[in-house]
Protein backbone atom coordinates (compact mmCIF):
# COMPACT_ATOMS: atom_id res chain seq x y z
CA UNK A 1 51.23 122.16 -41.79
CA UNK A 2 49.40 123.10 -38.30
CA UNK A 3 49.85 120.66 -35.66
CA UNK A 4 45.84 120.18 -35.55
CA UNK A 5 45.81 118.70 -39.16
CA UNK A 6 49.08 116.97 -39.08
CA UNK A 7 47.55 115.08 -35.74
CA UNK A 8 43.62 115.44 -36.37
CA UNK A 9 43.67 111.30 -35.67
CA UNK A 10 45.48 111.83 -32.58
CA UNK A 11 43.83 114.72 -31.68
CA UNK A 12 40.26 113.25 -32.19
CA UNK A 13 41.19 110.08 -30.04
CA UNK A 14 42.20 112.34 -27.28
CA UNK A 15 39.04 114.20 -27.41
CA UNK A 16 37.23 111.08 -27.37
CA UNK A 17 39.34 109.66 -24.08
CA UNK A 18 38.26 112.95 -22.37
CA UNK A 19 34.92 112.34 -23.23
CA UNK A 20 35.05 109.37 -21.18
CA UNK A 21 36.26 110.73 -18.94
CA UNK A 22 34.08 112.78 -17.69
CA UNK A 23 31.05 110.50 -18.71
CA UNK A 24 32.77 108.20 -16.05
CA UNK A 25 32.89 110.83 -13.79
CA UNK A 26 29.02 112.09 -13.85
CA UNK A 27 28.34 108.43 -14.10
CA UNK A 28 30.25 108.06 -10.43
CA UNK A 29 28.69 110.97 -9.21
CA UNK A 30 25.17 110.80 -10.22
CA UNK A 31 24.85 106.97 -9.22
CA UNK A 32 26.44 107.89 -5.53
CA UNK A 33 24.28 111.13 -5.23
CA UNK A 34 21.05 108.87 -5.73
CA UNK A 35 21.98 106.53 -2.87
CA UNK A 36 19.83 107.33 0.07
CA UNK A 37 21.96 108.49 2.72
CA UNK A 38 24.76 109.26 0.12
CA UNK A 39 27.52 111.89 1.52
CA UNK A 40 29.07 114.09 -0.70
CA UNK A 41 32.69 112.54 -0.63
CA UNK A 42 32.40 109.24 1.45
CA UNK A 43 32.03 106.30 -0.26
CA UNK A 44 30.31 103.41 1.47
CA UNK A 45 32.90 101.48 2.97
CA UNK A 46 30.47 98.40 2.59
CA UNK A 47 30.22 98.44 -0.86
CA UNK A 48 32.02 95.75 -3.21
CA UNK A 49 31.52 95.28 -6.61
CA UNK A 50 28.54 93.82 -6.58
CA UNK A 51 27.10 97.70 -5.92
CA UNK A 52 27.31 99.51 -9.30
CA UNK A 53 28.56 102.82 -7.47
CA UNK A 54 31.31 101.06 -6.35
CA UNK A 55 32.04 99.76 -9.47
CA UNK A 56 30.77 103.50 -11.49
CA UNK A 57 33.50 105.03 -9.12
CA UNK A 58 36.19 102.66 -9.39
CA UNK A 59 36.33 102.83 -12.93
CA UNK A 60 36.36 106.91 -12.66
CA UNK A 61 39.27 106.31 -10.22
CA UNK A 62 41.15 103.82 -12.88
CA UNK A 63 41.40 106.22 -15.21
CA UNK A 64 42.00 109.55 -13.18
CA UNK A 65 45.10 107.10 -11.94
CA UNK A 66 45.78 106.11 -15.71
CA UNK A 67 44.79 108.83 -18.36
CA UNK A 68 47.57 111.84 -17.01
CA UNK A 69 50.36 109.35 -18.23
CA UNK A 70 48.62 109.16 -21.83
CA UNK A 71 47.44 112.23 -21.85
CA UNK A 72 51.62 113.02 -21.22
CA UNK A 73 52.84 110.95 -23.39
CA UNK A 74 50.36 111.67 -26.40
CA UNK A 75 50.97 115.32 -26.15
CA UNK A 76 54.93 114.60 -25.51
CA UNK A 77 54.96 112.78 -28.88
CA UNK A 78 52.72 115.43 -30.77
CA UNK A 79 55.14 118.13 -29.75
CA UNK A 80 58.33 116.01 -30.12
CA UNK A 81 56.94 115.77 -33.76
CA UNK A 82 56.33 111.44 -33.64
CA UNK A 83 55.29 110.22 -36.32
CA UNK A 84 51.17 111.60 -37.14
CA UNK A 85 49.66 107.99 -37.94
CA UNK A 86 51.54 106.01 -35.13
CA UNK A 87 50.62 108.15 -32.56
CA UNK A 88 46.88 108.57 -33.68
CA UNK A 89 46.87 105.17 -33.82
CA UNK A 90 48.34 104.87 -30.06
CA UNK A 91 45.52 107.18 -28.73
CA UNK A 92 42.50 105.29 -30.50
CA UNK A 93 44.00 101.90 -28.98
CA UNK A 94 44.05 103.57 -25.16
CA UNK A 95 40.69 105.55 -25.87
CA UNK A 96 38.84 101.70 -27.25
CA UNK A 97 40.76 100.02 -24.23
CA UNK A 98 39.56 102.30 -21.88
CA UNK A 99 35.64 102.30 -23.15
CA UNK A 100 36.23 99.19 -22.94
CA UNK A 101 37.34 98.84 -19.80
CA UNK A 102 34.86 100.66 -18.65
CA UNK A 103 31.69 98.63 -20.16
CA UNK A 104 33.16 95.89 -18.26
CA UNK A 105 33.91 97.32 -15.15
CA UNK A 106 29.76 98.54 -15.67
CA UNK A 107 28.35 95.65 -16.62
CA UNK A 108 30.85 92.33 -14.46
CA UNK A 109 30.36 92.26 -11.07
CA UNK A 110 33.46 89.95 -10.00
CA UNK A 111 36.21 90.18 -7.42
CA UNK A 112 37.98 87.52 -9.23
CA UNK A 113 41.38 88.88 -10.39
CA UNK A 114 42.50 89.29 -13.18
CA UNK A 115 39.31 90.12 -14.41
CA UNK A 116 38.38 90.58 -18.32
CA UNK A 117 38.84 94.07 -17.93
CA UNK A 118 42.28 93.55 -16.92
CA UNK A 119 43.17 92.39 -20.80
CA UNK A 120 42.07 95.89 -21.55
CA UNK A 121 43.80 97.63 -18.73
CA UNK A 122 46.97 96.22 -20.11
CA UNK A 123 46.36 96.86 -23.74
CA UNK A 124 45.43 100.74 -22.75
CA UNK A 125 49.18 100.85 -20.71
CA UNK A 126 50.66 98.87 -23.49
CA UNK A 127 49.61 102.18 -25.72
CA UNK A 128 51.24 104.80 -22.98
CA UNK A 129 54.40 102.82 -22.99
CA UNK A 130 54.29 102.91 -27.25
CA UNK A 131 53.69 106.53 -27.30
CA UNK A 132 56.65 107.14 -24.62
CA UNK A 133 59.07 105.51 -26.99
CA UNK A 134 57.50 107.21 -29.85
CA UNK A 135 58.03 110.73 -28.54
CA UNK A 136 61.62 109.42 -26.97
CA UNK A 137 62.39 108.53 -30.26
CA UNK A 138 61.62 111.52 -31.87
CA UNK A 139 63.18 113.59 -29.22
CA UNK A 140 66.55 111.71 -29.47
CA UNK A 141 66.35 111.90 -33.81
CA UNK A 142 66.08 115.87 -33.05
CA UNK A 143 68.59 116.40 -30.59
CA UNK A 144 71.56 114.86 -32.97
């Protein structure tokens, strides 16, 4: 059975977590570019979180820092041959985390730490770390 059919849940959730991706990314760059004054590649170093660019780019940041691991580790497991429904399942719970994540970071304007995005943070590394030992596991069951 081809890969994209075995993993079309997997597959589909990875789609949708580069979707967001770059929606976070023209989101960060459009909201910057309309600041007057705004220089392409300098970020105000006076804004905070009240100031939705800061926020628009710090959730872009977040998840350039966070996504390669998932990205690695879902496509680790797919190739490894983890088990279809466990890893699909591990993508959809990062890609949700992360739109989550993200609607907060939007719409909360706190420096208070942790913050309610935080939960989500966690539960979207909490899915990298799953799929790790998924595609471990599969790579060790092979290899005997």
């Amino acid at each position: 059975m081809p890969i994209a059919e075995t993993y079309h849940l997997a597959l589909l959730g990875l789609l949708i977590v580069v979707v967001t991706l770059v929606t976070q990314m023209l989101v960060a760059a459009v909201s910057k570019a309309k600041q007057p004054g705004a220089v392409p590649g300098k970020m105000d170093s006076a804004l905070s979180h009240a100031s939705f660019v800061f926020r628009a780019n710090r959730t872009f940041a977040n998840s350039v820092d966070n996504t390669p691991a998932l990205l690695g580790a879902a496509l680790l497991a797919i190739v490894a041959g983890a088990g279809a429904n466990w890893v699909g399942i591990w993508v959809w719970v990062y890609a949700l985390a992360r739109i989550t994540h993200m609607a907060l970071y939007y719409g909360i304007a706190t420096e208070r730490n942790p913050s309610p995005r935080t939960h989500f943070f966690f539960l979207g590394l909490i899915a990298t770390i799953a799929l790790l030992i998924q595609a471990g596991l599969a790579l060790a069951s092979t290899g005997s």
